[in-house]
C-alpha atoms as a PDB file:
ATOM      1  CA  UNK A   1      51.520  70.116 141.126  1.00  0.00           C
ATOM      2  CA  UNK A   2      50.195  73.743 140.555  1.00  0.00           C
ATOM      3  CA  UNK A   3      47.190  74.599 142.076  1.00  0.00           C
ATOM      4  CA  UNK A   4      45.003  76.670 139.848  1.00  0.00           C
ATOM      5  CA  UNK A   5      42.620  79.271 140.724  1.00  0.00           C
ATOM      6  CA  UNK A   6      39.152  79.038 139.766  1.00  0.00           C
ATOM      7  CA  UNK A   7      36.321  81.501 138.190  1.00  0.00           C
ATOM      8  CA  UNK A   8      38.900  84.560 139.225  1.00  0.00           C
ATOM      9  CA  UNK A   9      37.949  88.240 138.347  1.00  0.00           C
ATOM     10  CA  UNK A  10      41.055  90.735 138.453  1.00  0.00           C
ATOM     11  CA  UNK A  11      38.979  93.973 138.823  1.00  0.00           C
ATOM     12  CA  UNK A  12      41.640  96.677 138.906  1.00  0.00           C
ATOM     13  CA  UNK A  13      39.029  99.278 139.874  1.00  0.00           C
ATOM     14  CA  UNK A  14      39.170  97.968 143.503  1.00  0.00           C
ATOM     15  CA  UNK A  15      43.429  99.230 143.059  1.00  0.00           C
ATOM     16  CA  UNK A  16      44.105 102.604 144.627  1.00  0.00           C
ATOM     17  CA  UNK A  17      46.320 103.103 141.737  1.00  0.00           C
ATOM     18  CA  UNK A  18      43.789 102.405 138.452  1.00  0.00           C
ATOM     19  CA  UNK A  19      43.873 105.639 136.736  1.00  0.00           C
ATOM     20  CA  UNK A  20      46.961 104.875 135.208  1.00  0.00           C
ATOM     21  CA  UNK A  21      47.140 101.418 132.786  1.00  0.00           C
ATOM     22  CA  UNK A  22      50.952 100.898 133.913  1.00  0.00           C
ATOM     23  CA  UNK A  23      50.309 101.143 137.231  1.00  0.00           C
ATOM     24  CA  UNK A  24      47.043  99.052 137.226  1.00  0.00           C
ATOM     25  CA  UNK A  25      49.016  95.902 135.956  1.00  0.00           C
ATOM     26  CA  UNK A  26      51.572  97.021 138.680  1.00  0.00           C
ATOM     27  CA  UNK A  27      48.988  96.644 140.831  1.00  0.00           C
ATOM     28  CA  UNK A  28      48.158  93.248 139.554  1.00  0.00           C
ATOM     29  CA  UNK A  29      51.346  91.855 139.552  1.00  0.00           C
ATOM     30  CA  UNK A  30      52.296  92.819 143.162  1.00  0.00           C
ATOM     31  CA  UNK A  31      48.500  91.805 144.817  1.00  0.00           C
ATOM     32  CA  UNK A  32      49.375  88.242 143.196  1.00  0.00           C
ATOM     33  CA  UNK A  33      52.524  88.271 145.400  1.00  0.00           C
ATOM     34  CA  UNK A  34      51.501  89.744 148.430  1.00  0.00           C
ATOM     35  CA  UNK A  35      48.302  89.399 148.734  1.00  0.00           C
ATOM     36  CA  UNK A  36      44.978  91.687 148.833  1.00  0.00           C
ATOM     37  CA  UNK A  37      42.494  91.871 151.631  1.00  0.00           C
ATOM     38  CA  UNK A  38      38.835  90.534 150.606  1.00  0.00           C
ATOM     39  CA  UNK A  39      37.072  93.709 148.997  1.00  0.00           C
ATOM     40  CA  UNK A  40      33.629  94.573 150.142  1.00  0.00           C
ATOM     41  CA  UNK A  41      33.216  91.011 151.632  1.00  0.00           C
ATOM     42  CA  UNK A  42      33.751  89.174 148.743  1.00  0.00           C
ATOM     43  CA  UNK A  43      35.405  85.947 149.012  1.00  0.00           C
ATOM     44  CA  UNK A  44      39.336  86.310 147.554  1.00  0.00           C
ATOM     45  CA  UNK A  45      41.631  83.396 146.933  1.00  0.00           C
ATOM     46  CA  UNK A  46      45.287  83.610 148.298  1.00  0.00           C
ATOM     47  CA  UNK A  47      46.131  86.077 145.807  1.00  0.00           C
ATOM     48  CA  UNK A  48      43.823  88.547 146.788  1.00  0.00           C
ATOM     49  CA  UNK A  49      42.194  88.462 143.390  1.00  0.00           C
ATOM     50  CA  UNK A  50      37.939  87.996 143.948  1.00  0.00           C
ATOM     51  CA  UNK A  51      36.185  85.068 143.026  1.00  0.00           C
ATOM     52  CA  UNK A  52      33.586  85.310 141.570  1.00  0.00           C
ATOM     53  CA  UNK A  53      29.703  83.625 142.331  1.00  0.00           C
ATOM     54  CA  UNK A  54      29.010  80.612 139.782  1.00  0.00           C
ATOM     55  CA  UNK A  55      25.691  82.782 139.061  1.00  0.00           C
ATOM     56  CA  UNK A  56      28.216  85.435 138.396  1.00  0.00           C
ATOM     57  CA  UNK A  57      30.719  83.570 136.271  1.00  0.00           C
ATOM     58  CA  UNK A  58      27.539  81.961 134.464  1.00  0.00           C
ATOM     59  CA  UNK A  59      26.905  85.782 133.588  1.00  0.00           C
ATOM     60  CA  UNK A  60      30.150  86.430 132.486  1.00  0.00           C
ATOM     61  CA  UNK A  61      30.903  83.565 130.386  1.00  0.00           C
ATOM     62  CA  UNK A  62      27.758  82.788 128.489  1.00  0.00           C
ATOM     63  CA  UNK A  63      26.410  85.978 126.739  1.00  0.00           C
ATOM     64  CA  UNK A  64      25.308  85.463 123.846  1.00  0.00           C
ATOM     65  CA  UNK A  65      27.476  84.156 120.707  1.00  0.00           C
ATOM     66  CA  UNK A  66      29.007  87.000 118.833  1.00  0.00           C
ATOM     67  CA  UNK A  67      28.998  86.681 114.697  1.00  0.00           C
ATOM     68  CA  UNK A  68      32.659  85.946 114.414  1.00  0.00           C
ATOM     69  CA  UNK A  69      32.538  83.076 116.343  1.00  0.00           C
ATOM     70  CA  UNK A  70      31.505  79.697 115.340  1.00  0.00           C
ATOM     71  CA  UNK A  71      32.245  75.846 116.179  1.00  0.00           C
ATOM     72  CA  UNK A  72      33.712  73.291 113.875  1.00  0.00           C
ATOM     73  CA  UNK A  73      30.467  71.020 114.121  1.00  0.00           C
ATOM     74  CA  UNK A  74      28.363  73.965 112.947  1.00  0.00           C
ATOM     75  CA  UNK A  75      30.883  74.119 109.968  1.00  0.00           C
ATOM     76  CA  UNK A  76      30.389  70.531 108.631  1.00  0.00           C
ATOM     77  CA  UNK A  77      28.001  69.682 105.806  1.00  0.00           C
ATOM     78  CA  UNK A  78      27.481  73.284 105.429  1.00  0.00           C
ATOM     79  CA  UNK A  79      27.021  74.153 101.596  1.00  0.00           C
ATOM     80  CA  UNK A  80      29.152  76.025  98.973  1.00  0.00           C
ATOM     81  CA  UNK A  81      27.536  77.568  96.273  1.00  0.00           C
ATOM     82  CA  UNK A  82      27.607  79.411  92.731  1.00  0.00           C
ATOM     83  CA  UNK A  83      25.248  81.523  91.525  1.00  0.00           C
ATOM     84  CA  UNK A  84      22.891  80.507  94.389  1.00  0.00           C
ATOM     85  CA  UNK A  85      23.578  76.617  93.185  1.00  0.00           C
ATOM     86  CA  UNK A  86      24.973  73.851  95.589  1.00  0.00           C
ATOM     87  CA  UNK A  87      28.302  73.207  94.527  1.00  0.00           C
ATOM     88  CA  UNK A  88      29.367  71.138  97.654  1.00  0.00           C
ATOM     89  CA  UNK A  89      29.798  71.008 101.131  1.00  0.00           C
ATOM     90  CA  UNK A  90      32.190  70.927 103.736  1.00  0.00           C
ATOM     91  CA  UNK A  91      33.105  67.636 105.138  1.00  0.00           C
ATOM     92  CA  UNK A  92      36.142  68.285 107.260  1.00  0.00           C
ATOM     93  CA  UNK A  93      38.352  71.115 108.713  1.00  0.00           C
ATOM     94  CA  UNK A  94      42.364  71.135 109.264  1.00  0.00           C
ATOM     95  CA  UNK A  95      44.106  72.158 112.155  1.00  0.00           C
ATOM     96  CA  UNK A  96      47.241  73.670 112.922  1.00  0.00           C
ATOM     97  CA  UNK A  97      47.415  72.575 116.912  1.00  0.00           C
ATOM     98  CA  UNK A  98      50.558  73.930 117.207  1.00  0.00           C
ATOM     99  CA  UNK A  99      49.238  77.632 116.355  1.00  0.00           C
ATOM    100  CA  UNK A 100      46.203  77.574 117.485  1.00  0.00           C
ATOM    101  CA  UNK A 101      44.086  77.897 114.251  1.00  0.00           C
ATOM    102  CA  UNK A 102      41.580  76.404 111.471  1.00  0.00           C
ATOM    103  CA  UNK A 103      44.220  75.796 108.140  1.00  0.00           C
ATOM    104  CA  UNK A 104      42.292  74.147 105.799  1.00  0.00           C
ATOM    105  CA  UNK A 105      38.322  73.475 104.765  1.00  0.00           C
ATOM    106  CA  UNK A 106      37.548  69.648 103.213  1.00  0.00           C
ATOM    107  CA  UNK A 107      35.125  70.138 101.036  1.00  0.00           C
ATOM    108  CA  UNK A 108      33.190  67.633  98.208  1.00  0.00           C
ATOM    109  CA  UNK A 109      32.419  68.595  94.612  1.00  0.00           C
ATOM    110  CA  UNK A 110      28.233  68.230  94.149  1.00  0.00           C
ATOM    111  CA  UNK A 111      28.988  68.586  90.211  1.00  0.00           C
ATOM    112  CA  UNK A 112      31.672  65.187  89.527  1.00  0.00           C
ATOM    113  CA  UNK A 113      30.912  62.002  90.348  1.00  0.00           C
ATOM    114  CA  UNK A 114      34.466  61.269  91.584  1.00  0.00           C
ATOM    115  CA  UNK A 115      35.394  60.798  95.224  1.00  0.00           C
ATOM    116  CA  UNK A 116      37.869  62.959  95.475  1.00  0.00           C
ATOM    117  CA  UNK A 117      37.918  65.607  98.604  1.00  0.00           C
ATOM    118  CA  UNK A 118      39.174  69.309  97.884  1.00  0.00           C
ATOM    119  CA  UNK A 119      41.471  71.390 100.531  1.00  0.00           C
ATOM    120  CA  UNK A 120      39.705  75.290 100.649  1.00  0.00           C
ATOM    121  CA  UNK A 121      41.374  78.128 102.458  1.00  0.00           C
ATOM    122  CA  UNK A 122      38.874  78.928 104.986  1.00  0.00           C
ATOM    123  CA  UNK A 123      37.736  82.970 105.382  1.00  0.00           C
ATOM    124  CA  UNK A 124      38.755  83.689 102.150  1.00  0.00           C
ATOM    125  CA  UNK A 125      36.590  86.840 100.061  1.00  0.00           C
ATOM    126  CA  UNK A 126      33.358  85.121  98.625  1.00  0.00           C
ATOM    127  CA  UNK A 127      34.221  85.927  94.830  1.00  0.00           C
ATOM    128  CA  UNK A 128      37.559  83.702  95.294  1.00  0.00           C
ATOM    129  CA  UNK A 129      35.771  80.504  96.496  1.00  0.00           C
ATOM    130  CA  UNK A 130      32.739  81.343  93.964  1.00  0.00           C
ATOM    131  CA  UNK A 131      35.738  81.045  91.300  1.00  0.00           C
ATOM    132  CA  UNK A 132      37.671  78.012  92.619  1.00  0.00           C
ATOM    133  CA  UNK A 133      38.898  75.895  90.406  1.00  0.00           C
ATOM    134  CA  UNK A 134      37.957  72.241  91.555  1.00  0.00           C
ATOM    135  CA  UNK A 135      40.744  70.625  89.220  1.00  0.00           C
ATOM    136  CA  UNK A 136      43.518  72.994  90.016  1.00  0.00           C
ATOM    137  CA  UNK A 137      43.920  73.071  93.815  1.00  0.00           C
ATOM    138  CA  UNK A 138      44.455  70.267  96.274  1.00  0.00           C
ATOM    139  CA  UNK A 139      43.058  67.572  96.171  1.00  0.00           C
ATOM    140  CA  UNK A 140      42.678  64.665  98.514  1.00  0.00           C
ATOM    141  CA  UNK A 141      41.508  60.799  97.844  1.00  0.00           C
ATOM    142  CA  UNK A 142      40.951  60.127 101.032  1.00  0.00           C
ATOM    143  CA  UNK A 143      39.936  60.808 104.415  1.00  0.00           C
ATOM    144  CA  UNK A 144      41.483  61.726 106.871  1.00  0.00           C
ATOM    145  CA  UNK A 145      44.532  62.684 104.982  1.00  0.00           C
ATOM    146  CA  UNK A 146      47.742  64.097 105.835  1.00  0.00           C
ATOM    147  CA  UNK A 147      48.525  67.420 104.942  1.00  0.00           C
ATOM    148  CA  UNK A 148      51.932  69.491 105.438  1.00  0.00           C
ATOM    149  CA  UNK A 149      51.992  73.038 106.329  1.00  0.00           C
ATOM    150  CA  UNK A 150      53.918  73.006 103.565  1.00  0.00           C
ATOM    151  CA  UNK A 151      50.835  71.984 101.060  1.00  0.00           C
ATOM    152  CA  UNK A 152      48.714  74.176 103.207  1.00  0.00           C
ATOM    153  CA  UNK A 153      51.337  77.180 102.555  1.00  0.00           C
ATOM    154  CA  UNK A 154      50.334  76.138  98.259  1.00  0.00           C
ATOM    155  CA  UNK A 155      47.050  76.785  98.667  1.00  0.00           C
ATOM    156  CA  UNK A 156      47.377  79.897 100.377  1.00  0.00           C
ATOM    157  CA  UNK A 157      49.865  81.531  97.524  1.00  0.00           C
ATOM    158  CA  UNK A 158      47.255  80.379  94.891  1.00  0.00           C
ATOM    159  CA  UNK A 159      44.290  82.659  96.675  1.00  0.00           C
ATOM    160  CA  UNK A 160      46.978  85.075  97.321  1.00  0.00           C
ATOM    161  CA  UNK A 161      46.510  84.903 101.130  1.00  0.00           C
ATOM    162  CA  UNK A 162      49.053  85.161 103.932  1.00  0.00           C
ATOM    163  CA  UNK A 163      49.806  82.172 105.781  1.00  0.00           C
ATOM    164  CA  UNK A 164      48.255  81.853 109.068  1.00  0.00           C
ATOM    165  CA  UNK A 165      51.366  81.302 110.774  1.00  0.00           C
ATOM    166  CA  UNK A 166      53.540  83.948 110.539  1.00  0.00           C
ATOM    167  CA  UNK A 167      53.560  85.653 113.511  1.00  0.00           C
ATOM    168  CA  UNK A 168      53.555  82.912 115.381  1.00  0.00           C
ATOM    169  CA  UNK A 169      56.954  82.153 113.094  1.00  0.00           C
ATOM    170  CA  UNK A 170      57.918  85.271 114.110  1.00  0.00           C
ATOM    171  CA  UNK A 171      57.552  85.424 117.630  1.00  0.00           C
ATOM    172  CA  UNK A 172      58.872  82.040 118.333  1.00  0.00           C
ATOM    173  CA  UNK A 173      62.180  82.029 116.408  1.00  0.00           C
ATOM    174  CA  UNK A 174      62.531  85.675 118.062  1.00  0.00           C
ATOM    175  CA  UNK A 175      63.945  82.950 120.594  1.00  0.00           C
ATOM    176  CA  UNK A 176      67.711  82.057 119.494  1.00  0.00           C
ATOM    177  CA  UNK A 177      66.509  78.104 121.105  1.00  0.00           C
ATOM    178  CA  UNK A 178      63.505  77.836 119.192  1.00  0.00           C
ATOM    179  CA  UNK A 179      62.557  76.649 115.390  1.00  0.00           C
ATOM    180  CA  UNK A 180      59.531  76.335 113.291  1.00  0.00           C
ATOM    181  CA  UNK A 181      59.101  73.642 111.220  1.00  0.00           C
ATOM    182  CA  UNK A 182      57.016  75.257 108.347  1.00  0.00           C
ATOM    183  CA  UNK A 183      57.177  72.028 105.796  1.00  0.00           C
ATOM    184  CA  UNK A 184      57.009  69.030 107.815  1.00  0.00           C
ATOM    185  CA  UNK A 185      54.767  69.493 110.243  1.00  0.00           C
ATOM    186  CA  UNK A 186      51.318  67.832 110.201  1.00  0.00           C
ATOM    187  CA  UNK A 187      48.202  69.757 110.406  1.00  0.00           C
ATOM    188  CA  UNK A 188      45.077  67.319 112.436  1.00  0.00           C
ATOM    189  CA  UNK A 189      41.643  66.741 111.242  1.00  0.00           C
ATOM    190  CA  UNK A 190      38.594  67.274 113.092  1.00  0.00           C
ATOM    191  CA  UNK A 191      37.320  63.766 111.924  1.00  0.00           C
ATOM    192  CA  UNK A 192      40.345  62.294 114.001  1.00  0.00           C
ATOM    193  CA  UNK A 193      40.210  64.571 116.772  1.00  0.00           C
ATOM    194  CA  UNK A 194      36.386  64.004 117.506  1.00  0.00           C
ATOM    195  CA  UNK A 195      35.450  61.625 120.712  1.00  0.00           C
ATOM    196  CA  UNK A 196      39.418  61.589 121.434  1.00  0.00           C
ATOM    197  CA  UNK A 197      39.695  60.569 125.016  1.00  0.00           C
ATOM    198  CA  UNK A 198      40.452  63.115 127.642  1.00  0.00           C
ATOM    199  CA  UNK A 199      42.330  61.881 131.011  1.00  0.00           C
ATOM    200  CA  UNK A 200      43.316  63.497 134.159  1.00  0.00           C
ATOM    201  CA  UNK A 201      47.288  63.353 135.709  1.00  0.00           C
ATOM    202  CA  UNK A 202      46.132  60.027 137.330  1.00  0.00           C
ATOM    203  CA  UNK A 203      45.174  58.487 133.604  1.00  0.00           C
ATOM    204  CA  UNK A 204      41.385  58.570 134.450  1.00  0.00           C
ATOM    205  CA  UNK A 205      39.333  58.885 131.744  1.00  0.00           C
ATOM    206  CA  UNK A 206      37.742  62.452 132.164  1.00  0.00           C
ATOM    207  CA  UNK A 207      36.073  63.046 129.300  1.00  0.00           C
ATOM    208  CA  UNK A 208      36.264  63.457 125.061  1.00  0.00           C
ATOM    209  CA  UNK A 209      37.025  66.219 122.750  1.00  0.00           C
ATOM    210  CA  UNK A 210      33.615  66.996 120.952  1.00  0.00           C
ATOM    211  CA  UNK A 211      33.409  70.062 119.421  1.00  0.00           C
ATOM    212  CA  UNK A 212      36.297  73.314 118.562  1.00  0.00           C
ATOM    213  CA  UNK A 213      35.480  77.001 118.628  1.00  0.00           C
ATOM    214  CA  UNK A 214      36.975  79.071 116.563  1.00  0.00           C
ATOM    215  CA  UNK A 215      37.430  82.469 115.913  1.00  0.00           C
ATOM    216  CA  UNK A 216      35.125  83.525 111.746  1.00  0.00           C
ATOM    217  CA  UNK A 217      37.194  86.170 111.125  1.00  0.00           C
ATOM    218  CA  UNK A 218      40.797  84.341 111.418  1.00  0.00           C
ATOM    219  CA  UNK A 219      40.062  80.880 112.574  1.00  0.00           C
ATOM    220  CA  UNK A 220      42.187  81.298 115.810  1.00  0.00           C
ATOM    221  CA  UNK A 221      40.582  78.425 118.116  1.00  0.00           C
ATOM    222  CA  UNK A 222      38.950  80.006 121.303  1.00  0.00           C
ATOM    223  CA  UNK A 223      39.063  76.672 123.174  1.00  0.00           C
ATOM    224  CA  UNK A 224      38.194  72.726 122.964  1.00  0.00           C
ATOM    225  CA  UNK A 225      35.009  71.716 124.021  1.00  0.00           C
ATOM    226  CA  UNK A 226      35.618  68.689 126.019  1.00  0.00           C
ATOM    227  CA  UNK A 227      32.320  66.154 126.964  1.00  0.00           C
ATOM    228  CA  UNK A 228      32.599  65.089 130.357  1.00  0.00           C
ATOM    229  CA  UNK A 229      31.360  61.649 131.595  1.00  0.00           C
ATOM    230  CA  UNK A 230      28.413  62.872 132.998  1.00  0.00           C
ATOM    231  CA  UNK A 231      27.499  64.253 129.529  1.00  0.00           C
ATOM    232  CA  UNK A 232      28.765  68.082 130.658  1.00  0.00           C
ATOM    233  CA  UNK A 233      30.343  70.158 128.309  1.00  0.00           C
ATOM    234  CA  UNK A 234      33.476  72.424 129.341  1.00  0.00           C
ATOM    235  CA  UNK A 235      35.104  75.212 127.602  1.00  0.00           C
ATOM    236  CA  UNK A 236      38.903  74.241 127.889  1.00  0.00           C
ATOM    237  CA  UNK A 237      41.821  76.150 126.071  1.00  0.00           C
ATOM    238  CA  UNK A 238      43.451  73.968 123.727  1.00  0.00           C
ATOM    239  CA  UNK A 239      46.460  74.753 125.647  1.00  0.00           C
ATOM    240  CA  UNK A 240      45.922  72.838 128.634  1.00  0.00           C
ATOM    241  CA  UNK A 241      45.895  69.388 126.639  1.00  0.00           C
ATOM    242  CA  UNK A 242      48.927  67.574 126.348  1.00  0.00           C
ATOM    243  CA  UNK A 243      49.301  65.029 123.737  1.00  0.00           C
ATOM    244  CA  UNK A 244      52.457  62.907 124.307  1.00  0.00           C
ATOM    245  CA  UNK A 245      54.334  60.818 121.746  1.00  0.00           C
ATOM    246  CA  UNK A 246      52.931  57.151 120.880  1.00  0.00           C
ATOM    247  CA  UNK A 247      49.444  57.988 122.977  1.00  0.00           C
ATOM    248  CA  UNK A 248      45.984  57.850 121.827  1.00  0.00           C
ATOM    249  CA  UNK A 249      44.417  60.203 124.280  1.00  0.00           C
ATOM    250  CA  UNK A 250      44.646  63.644 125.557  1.00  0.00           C
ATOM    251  CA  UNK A 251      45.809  64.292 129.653  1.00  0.00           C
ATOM    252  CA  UNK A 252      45.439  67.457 131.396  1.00  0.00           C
ATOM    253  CA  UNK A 253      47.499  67.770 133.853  1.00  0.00           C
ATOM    254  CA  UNK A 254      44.955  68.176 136.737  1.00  0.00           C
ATOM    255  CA  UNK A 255      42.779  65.782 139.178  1.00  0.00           C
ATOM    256  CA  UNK A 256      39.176  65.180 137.791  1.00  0.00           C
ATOM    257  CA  UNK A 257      38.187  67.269 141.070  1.00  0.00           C
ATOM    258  CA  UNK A 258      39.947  70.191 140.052  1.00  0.00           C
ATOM    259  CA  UNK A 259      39.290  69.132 136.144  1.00  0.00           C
ATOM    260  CA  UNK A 260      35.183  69.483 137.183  1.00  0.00           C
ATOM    261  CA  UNK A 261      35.584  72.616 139.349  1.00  0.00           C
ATOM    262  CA  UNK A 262      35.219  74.524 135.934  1.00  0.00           C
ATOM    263  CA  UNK A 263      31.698  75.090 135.612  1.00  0.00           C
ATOM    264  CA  UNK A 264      29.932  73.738 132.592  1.00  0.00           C
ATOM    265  CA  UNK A 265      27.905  75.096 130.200  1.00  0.00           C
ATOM    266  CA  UNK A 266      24.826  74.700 128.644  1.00  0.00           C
ATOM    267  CA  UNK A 267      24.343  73.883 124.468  1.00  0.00           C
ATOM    268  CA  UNK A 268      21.914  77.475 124.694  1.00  0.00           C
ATOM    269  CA  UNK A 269      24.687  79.336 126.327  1.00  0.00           C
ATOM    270  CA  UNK A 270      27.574  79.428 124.906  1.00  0.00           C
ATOM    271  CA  UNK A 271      30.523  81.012 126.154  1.00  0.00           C
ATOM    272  CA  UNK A 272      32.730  83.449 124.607  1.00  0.00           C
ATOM    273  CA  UNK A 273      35.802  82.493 126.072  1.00  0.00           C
ATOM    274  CA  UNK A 274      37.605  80.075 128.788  1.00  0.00           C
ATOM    275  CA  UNK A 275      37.083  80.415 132.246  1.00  0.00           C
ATOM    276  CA  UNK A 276      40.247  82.755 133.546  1.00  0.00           C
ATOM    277  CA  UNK A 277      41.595  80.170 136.034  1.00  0.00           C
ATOM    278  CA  UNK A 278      41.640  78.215 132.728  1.00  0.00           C
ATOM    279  CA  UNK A 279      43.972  81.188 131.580  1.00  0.00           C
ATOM    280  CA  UNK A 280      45.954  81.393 134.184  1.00  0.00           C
ATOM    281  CA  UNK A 281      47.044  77.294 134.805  1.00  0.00           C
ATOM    282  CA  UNK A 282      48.046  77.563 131.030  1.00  0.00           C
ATOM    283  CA  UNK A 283      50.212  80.618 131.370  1.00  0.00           C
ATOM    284  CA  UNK A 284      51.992  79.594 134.795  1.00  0.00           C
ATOM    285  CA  UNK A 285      52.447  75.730 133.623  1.00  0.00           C
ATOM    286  CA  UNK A 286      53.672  76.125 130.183  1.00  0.00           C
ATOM    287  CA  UNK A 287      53.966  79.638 129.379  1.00  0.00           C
ATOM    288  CA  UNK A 288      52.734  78.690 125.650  1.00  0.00           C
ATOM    289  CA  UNK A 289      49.622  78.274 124.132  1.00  0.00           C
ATOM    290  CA  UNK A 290      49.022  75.274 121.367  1.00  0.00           C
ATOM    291  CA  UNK A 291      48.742  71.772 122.150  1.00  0.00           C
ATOM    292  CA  UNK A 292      51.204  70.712 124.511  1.00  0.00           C
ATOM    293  CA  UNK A 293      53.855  67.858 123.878  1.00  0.00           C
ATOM    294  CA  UNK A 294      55.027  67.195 127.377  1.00  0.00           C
ATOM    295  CA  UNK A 295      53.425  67.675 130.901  1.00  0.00           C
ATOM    296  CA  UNK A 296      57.145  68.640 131.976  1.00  0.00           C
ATOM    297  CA  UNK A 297      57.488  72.779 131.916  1.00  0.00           C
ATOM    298  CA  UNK A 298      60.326  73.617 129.547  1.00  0.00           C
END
């Protein structure tokens, strides 16, 4: 099993050769093979690359939340209006776990008595959602419903956005082996992704998904926030879950020791991004981001 690195801090300064950008990743690449001497006492891991202090990584990681970031639970029950009126309110979000990103807002109507449950595209200019058309667009009976990125793709056209996806499309069919299933596939709602169990590569229950952050301006997701046992919450990429055919859980394919090496965070501090061992057990695992389907490395 790989053996990730924790809380590491590639500081290319400490390279003889950082003037240049080429050779600084040089650098990088060949003190992960061969190995650097600790710098200035610090403590390195076998790669050479420092680690960095919990105080430090605490530092690092929770500096206060930027404006174009926000989290899903944040999102909900939030109000739309007109003309400074309540209109309705958001009630659900779509994701696209395969890409990494918020596709769709659920949203009620305030001004019909029906039931029904509207699909917005999220991020859009505020003069197109002030004139959405509550009959016109998609509409959804019930919740949680199942939406193609096909119907998500509809919606899009009729605000006269660009599709999330497309250069993910792009890059991955840039592969003659891969494909991109841009009708069929079926985006996930929050509602059914909330309090999903989390286990470790044993099958011990680890913790629960319990919140998403995602990225205002785009709605890339920045990572899951996964509620530990001992009621801790950990910034996790949403690439180091693997959600396999048939199961009702989430694994990551890590012990609960190395699982709770990550340090947790507080609901006052925030971080801005995953840890970078986080980073790094994606990358040399799966090389991919998204949700995974399989714990074996294609």
């Amino acid at each position: 099993m790989y053996q990730p690195r924790f809380s590491v801090s590639y500081d290319v300064e400490e390279f003889p050769c950082s003037g240049n950008r080429r050779l600084r990743i040089l650098c990088l690449l060949l003190a992960s093979l061969v190995g650097l001497p600790s710098v200035h006492g610090q403590e390195t891991n076998s790669a050479g690359t420092k680690i960095r202090t919990e105080a430090q990584q605490a530092d690092l990681a929770t500096q206060p939340i930027p404006s174009n970031m926000e989290f899903v639970t944040e999102m909900l029950q939030k109000q739309l209006k007109k003309d400074r009126e309540a209109i309705g309110k958001v009630e659900d979000v779509a994701f696209d776990l395969e890409t990494e990103h918020l596709a769709l807002l659920i949203a009620s109507n305030r001004t019909s008595d029906d039931s029904k449950r509207y699909a917005l595209v999220p991020f859009i200019p505020g003069d197109r959602l002030i004139q959405f058309d509550w009959e016109k667009k998609l509409t959804l009976q019930t919740l949680p419903p199942s939406v193609a990125r096909a119907e998500a793709a509809e919606l899009y056209r009729d605000y006269k956005q660009a599709v999330y996806w497309i250069d993910f499309a792009k890059k991955k069919l840039a592969d003659s082996k891969a494909s991109f299933d841009e009708k069929g596939f079926s985006l996930t709602f929050y509602s059914t992704l909330k309090r999903r169990s989390v286990v470790d590569s044993e099958g011990t229950p680890v913790g629960e998904v319990d919140d998403v952050a995602v990225k205002s301006s785009n709605g890339e997701i920045l990572y899951i926030v996964m509620l530990s046992s001992n009621a801790e919450s950990r910034a996790v990429p949403l690439g180091a879950f693997v959600s396999e055919e048939g199961s009702d859980h989430w694994s990551i394919d890590l012990t609960a020791e190395q699982i709770l090496k990550f340090q947790p965070f507080q609901a006052k501090s925030r971080p801005i991004r995953v840890d970078r061992g986080w980073e790094e057990y994606v990358a040399v695992k799966y090389g991919r981001g998204g949700l995974q389907t399989s714990k074996k490395i294609e």
